[in-house]
C-alpha atoms as a PDB file:
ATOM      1  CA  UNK A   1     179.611 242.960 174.570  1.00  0.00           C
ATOM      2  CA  UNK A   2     179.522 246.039 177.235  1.00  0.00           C
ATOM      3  CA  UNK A   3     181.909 246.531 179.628  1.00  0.00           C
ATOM      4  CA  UNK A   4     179.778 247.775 182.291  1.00  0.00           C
ATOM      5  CA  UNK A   5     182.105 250.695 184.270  1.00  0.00           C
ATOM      6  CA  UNK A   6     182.654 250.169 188.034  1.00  0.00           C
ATOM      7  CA  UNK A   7     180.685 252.182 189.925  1.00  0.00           C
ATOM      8  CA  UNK A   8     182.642 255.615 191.882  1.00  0.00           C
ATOM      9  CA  UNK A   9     183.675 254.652 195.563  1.00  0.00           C
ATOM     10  CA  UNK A  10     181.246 256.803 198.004  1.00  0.00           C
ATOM     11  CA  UNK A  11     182.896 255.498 201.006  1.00  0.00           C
ATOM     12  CA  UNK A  12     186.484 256.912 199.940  1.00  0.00           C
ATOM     13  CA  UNK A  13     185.396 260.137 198.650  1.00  0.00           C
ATOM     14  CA  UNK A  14     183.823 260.601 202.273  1.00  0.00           C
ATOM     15  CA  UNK A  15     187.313 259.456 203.726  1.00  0.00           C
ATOM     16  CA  UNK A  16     188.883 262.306 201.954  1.00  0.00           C
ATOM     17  CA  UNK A  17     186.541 265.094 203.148  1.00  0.00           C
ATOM     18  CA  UNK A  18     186.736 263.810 207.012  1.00  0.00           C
ATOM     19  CA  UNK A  19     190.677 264.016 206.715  1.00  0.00           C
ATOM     20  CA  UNK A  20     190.618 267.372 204.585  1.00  0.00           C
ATOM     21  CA  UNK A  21     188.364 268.604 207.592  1.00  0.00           C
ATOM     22  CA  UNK A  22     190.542 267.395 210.391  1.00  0.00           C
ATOM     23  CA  UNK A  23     193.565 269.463 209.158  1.00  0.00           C
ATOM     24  CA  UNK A  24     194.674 270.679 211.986  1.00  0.00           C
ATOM     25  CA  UNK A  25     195.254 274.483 210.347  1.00  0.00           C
ATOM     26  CA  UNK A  26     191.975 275.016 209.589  1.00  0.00           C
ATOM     27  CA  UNK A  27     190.691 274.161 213.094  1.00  0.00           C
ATOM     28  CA  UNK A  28     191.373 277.113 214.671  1.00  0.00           C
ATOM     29  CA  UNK A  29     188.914 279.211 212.047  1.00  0.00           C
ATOM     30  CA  UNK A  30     186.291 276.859 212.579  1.00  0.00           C
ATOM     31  CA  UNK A  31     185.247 274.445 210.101  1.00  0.00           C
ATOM     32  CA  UNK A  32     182.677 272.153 209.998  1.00  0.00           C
ATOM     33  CA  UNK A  33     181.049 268.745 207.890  1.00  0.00           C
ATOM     34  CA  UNK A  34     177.652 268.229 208.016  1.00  0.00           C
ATOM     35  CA  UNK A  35     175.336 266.163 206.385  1.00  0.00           C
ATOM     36  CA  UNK A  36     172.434 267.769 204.894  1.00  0.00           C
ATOM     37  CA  UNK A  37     170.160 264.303 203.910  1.00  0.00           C
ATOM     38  CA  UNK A  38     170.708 261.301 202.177  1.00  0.00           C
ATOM     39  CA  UNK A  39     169.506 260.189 198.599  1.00  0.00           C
ATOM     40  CA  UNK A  40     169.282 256.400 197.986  1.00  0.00           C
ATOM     41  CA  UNK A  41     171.357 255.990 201.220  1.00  0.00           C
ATOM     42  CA  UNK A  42     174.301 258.312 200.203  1.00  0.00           C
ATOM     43  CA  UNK A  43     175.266 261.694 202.067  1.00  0.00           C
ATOM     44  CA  UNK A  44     174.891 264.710 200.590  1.00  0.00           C
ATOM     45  CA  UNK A  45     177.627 267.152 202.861  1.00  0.00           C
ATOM     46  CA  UNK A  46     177.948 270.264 203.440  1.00  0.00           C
ATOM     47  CA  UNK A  47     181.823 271.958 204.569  1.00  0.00           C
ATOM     48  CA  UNK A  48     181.390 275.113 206.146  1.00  0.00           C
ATOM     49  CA  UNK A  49     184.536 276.719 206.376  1.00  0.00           C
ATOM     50  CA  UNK A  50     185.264 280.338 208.071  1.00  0.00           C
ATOM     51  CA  UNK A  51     183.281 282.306 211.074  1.00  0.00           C
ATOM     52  CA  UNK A  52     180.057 283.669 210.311  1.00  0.00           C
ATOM     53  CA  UNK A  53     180.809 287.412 210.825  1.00  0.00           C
ATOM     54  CA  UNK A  54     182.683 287.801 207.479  1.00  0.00           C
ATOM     55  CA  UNK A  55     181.078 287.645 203.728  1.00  0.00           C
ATOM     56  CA  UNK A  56     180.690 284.050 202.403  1.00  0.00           C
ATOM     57  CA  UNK A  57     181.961 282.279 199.375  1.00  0.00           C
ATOM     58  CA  UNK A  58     179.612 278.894 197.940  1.00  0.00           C
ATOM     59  CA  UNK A  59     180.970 276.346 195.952  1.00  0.00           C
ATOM     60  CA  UNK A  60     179.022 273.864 194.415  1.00  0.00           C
ATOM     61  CA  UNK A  61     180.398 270.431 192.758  1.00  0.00           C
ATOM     62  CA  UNK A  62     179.306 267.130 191.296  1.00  0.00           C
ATOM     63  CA  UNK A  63     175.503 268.510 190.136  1.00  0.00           C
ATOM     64  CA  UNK A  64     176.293 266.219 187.132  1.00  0.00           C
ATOM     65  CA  UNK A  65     177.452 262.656 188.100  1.00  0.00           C
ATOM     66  CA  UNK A  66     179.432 262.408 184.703  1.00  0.00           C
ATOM     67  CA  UNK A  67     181.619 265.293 185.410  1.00  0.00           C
ATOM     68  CA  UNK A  68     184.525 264.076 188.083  1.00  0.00           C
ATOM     69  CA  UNK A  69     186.876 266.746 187.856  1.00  0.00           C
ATOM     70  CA  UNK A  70     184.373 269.248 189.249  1.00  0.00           C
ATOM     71  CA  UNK A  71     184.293 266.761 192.583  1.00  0.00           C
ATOM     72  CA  UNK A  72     187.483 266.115 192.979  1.00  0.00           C
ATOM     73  CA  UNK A  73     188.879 269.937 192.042  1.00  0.00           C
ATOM     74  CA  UNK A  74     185.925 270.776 195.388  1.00  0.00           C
ATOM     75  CA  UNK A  75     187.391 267.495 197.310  1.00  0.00           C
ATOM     76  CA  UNK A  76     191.183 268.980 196.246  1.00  0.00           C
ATOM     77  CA  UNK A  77     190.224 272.758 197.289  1.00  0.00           C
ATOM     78  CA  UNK A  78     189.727 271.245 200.755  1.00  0.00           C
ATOM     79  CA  UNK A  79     192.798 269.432 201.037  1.00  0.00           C
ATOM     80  CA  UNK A  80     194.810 272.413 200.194  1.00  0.00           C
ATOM     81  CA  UNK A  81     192.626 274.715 201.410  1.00  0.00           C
ATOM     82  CA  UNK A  82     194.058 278.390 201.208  1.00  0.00           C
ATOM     83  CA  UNK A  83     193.832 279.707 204.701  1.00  0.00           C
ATOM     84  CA  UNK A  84     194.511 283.099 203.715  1.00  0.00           C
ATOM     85  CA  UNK A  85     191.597 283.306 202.184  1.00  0.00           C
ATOM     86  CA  UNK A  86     189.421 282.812 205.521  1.00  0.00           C
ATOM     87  CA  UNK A  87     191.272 286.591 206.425  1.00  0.00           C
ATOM     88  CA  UNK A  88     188.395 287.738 203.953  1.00  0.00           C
ATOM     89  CA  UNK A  89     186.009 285.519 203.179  1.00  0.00           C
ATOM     90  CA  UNK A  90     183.868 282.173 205.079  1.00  0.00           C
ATOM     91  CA  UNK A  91     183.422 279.454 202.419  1.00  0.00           C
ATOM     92  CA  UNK A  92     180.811 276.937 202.181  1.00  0.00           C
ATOM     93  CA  UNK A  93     181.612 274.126 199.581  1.00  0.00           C
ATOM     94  CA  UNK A  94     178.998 271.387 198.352  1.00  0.00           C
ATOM     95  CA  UNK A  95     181.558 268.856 197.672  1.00  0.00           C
ATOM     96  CA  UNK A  96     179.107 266.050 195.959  1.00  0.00           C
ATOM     97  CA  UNK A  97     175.391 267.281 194.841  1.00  0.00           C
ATOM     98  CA  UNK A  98     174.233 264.342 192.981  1.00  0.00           C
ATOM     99  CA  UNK A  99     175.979 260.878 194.595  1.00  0.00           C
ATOM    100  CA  UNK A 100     173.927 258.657 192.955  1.00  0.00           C
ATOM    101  CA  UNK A 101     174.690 260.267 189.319  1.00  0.00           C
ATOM    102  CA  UNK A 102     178.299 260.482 190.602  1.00  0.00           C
ATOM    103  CA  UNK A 103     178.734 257.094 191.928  1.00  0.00           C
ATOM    104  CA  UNK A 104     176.865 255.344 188.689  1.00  0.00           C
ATOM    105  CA  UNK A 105     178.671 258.069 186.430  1.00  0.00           C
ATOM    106  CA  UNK A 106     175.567 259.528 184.638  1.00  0.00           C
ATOM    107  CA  UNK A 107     174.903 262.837 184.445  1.00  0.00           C
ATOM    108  CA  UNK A 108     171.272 262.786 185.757  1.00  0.00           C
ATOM    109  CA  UNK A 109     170.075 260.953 189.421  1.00  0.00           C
ATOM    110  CA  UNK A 110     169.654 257.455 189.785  1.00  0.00           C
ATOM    111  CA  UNK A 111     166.210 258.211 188.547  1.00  0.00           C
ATOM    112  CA  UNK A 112     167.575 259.830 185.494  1.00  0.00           C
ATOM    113  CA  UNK A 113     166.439 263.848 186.426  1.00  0.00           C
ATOM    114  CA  UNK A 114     168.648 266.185 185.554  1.00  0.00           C
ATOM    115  CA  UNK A 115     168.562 268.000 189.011  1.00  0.00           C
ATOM    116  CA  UNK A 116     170.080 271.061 187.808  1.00  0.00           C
ATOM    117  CA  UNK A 117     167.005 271.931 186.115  1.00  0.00           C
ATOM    118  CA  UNK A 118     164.721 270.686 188.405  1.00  0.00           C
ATOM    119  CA  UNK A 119     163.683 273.081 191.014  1.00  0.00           C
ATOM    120  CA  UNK A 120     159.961 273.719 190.186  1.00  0.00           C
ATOM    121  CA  UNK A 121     159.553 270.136 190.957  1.00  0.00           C
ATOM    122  CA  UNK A 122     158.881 268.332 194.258  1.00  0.00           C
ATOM    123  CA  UNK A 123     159.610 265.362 195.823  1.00  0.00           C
ATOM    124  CA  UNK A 124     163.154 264.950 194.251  1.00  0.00           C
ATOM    125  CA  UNK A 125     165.464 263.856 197.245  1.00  0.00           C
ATOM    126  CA  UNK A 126     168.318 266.059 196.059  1.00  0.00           C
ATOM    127  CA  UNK A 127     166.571 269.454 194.925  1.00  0.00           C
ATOM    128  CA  UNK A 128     165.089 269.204 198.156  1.00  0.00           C
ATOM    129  CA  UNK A 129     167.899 268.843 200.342  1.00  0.00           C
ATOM    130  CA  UNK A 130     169.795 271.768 198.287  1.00  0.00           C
ATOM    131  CA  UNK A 131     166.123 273.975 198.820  1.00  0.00           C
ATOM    132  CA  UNK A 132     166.435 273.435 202.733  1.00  0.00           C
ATOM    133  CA  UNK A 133     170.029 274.393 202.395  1.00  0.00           C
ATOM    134  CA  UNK A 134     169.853 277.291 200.667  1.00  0.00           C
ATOM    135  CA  UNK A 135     166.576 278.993 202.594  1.00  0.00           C
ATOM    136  CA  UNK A 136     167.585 282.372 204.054  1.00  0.00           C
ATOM    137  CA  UNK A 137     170.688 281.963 202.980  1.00  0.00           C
ATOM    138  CA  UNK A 138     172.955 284.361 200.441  1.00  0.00           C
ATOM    139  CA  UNK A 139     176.647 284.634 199.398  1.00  0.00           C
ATOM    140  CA  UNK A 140     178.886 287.051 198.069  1.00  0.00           C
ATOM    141  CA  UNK A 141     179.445 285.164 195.207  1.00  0.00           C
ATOM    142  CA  UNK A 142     178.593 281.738 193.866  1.00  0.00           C
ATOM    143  CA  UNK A 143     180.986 279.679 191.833  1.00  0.00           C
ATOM    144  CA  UNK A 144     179.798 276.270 190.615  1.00  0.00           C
ATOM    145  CA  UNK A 145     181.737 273.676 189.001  1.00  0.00           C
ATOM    146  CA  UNK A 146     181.289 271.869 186.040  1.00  0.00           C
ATOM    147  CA  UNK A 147     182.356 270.073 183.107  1.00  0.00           C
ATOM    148  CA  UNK A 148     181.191 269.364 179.122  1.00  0.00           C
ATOM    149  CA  UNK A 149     182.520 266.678 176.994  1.00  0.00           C
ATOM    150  CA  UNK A 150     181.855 268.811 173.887  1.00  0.00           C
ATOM    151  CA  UNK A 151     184.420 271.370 174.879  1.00  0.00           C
ATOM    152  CA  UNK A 152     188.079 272.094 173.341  1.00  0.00           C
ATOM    153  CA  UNK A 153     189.124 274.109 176.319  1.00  0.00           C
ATOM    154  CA  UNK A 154     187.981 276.148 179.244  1.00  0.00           C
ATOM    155  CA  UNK A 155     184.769 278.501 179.584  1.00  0.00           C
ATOM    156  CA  UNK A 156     182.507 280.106 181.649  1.00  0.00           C
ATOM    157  CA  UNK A 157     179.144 281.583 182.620  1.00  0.00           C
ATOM    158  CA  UNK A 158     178.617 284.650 184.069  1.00  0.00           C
ATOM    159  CA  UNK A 159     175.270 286.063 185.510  1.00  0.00           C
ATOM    160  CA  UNK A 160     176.143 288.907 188.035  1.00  0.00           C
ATOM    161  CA  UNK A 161     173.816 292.112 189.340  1.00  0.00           C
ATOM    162  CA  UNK A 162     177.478 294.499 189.476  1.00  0.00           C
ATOM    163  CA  UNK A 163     178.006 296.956 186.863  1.00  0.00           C
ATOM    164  CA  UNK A 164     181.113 294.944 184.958  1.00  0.00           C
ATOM    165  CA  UNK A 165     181.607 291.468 184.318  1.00  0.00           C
ATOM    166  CA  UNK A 166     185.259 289.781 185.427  1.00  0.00           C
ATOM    167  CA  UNK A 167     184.243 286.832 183.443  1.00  0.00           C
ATOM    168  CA  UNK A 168     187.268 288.363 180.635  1.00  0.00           C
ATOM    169  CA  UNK A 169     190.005 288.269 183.648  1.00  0.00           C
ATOM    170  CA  UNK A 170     188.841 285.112 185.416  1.00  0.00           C
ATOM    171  CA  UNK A 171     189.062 282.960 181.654  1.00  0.00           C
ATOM    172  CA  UNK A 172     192.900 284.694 181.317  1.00  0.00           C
ATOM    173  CA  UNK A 173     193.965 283.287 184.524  1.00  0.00           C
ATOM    174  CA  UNK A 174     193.205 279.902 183.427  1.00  0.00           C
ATOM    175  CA  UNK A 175     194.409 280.439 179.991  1.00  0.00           C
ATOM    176  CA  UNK A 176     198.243 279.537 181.047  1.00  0.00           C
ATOM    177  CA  UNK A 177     197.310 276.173 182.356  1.00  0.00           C
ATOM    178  CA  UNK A 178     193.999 275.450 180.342  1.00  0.00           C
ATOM    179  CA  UNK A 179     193.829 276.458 176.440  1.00  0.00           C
ATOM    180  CA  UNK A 180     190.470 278.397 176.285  1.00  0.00           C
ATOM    181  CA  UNK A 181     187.760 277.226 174.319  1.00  0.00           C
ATOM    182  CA  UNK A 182     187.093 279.208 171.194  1.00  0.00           C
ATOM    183  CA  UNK A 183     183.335 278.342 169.999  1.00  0.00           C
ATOM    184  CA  UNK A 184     181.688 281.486 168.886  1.00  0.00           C
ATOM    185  CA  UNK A 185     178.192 279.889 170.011  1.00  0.00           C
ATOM    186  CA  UNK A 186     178.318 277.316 173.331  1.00  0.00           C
ATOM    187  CA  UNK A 187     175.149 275.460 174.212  1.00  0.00           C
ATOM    188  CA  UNK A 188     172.905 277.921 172.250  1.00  0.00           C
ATOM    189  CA  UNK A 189     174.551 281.050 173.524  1.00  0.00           C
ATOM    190  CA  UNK A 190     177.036 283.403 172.201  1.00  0.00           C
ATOM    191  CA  UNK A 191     180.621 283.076 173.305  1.00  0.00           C
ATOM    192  CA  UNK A 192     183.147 286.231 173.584  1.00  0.00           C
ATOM    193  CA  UNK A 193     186.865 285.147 175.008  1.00  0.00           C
ATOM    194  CA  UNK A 194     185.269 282.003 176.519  1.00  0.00           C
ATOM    195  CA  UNK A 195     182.910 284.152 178.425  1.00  0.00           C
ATOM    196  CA  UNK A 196     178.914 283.220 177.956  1.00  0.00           C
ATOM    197  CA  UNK A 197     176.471 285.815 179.098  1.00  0.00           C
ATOM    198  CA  UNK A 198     172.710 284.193 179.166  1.00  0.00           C
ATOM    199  CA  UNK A 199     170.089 285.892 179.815  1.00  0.00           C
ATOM    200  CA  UNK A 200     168.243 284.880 182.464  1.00  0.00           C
ATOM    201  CA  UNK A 201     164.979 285.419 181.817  1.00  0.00           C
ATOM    202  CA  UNK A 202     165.331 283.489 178.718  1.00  0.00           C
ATOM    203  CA  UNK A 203     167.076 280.273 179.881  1.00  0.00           C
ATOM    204  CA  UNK A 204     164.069 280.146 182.732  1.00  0.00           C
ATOM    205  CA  UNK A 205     161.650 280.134 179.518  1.00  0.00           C
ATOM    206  CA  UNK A 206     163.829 277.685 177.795  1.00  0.00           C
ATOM    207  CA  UNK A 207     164.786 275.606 180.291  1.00  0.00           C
ATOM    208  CA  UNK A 208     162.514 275.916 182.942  1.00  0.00           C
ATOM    209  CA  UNK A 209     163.546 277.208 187.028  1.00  0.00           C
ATOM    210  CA  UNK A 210     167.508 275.706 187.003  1.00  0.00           C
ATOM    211  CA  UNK A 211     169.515 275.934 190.301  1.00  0.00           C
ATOM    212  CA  UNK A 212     171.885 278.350 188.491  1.00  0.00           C
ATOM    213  CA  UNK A 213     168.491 280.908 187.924  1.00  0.00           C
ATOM    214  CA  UNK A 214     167.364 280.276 191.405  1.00  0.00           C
ATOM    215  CA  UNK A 215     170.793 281.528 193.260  1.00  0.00           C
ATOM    216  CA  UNK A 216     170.906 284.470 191.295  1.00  0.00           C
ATOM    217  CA  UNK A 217     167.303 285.445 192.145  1.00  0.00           C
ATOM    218  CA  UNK A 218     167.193 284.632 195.731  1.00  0.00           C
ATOM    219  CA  UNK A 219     170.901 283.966 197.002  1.00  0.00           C
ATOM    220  CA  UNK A 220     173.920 285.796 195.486  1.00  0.00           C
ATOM    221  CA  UNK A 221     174.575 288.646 193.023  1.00  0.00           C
ATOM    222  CA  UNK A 222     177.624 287.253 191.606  1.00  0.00           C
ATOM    223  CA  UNK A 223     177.103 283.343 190.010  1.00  0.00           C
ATOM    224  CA  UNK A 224     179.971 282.139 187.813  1.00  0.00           C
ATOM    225  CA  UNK A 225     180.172 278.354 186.085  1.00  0.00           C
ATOM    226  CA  UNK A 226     183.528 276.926 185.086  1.00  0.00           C
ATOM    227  CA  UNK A 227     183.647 274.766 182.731  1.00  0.00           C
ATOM    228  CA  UNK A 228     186.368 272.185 181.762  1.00  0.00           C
ATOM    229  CA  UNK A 229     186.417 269.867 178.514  1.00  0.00           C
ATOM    230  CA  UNK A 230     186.253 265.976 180.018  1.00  0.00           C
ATOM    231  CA  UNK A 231     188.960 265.444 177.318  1.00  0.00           C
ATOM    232  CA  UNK A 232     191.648 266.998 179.312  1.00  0.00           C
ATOM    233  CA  UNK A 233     193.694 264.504 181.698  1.00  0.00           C
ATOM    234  CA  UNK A 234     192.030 265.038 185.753  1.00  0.00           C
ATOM    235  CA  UNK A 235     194.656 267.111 187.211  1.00  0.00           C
ATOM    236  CA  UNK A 236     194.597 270.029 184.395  1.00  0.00           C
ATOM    237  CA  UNK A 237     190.981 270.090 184.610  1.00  0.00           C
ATOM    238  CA  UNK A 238     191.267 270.508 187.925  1.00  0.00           C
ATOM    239  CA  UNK A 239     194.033 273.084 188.016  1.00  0.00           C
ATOM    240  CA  UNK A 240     191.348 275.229 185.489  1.00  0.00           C
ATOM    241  CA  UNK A 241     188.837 275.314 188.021  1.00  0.00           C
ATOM    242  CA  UNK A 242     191.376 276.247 190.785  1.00  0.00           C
ATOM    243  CA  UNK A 243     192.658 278.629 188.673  1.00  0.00           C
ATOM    244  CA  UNK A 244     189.522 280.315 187.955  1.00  0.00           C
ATOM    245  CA  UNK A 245     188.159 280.358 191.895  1.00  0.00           C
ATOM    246  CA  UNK A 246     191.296 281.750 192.842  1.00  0.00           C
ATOM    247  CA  UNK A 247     190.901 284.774 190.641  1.00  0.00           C
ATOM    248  CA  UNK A 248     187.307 285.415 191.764  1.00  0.00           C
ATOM    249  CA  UNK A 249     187.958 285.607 194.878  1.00  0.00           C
ATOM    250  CA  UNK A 250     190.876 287.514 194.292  1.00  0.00           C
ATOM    251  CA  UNK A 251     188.165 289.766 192.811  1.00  0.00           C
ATOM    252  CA  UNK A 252     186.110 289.940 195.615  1.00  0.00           C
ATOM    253  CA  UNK A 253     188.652 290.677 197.737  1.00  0.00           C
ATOM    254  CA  UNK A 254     190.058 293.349 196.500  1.00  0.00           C
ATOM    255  CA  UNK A 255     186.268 294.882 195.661  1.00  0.00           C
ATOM    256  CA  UNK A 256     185.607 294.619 199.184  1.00  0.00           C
ATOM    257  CA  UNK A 257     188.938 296.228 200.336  1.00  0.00           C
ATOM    258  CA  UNK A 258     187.881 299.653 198.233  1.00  0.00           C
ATOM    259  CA  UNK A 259     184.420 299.460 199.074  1.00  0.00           C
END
């Protein structure tokens, strides 16, 4: 017989993103929850962090409801927010973008859609909140969280408009904390160092229009996906993705600085 697995607690995970908002060092550079719509009764939010005037960072978390760690390394970035950062750089973090798949802990919606490859469809309560969202909207850089249970150790994708790639340097910085995974060939791709390079106009043939294929085209130049291995305990999954934002925006930064 099944033991059926309790169901994620929505209530607490809001808890911790009202508190991680009310800190009282991040007040004075404005910051801001807001919720965008509701899917089968549960919020999706939206943290704006930062004033408007500067060049924004996205983060995006919890697209698959089976991946925690990318949740609660977003949930975790807010709690420890790095003020410095917001000297450089507003951030806007999508903490939770599937509740239903996160609180039943399956990948896809309650209505089993994967909604990261779901955009060219309509009426699906969570691509369209994340379509009203992102309208006339862009970013410096995207970085969206993830995690696969197939993995030995950390990766990444990289899709970027800039004339080199810091995928190489952003898998190093994890490497101390997170071994790195070593597949030659990752989901159908080819894998150098960790580092996949897809071609876009291929995965929209395979795969159809995909959040990841719509930022690029309409909303950043930069898009990175970290990927963790579900295998590794919470808090060094976590760490990986921490790891790996920190260097990006590191990157940024300092791009920006001799621009």
């Amino acid at each position: 017989m099944q033991t059926q697995m309790k169901h994620r607690d929505t209530n607490r995970l809001l808890q911790r993103l009202q508190q991680a908002v009310s800190r009282p060092d991040l007040a004075s550079h404005g910051i801001q929850l807001q919720h965008l719509g509701q899917v089968s009764g549960l919020p999706v939010v939206h943290v704006a962090i930062g004033h408007s005037s500067k060049p924004r960072v996205l983060v995006i978390a919890g697209t698959h409801g089976d991946e925690p760690a990318s949740v609660e390394a977003a949930v975790q970035l807010l709690e420890s927010f790095p003020v410095e950062w917001l000297d450089h750089f507003g951030v806007d973090v999508l903490p939770c973008t599937n509740p239903t798949g996160w609180r039943l802990r399956t990948r896809e919606n309650a209505a089993g859609i994967d909604i990261n490859w779901a955009f060219a469809q309509e009426g699906i309560a969570e691509v369209d909140i994340l379509k009203a969202f992102l309208q006339g909207r862009r970013w410096q850089v995207v970085v969206d969280f993830h995690e696969d249970w197939e993995a030995q150790g950390f990766y990444l994708y990289e899709h970027q408009r800039q004339s080199t790639f810091i995928g190489p340097a952003v898998a190093a910085s994890v490497a101390p904390a997170c071994g790195l995974e070593t597949a030659q060939q990752i989901d159908g791709w080819p894998a150098v160092g960790a580092v996949i390079h897809a071609d876009a106009s291929v995965e929209r043939l395979r795969r159809g229009d995909g959040l990841p294929l719509i930022l690029l085209r309409d909303h950043t130049d930069h898009k990175l996906t970290t990927e963790t291995p579900t295998s590794l305990p919470m808090a060094q999954r976590v760490k990986a993705h921490h790891l790996a934002l920190a260097a990006i925006v590191d990157h940024h930064k300092k791009a920006n600085a001799s621009s």
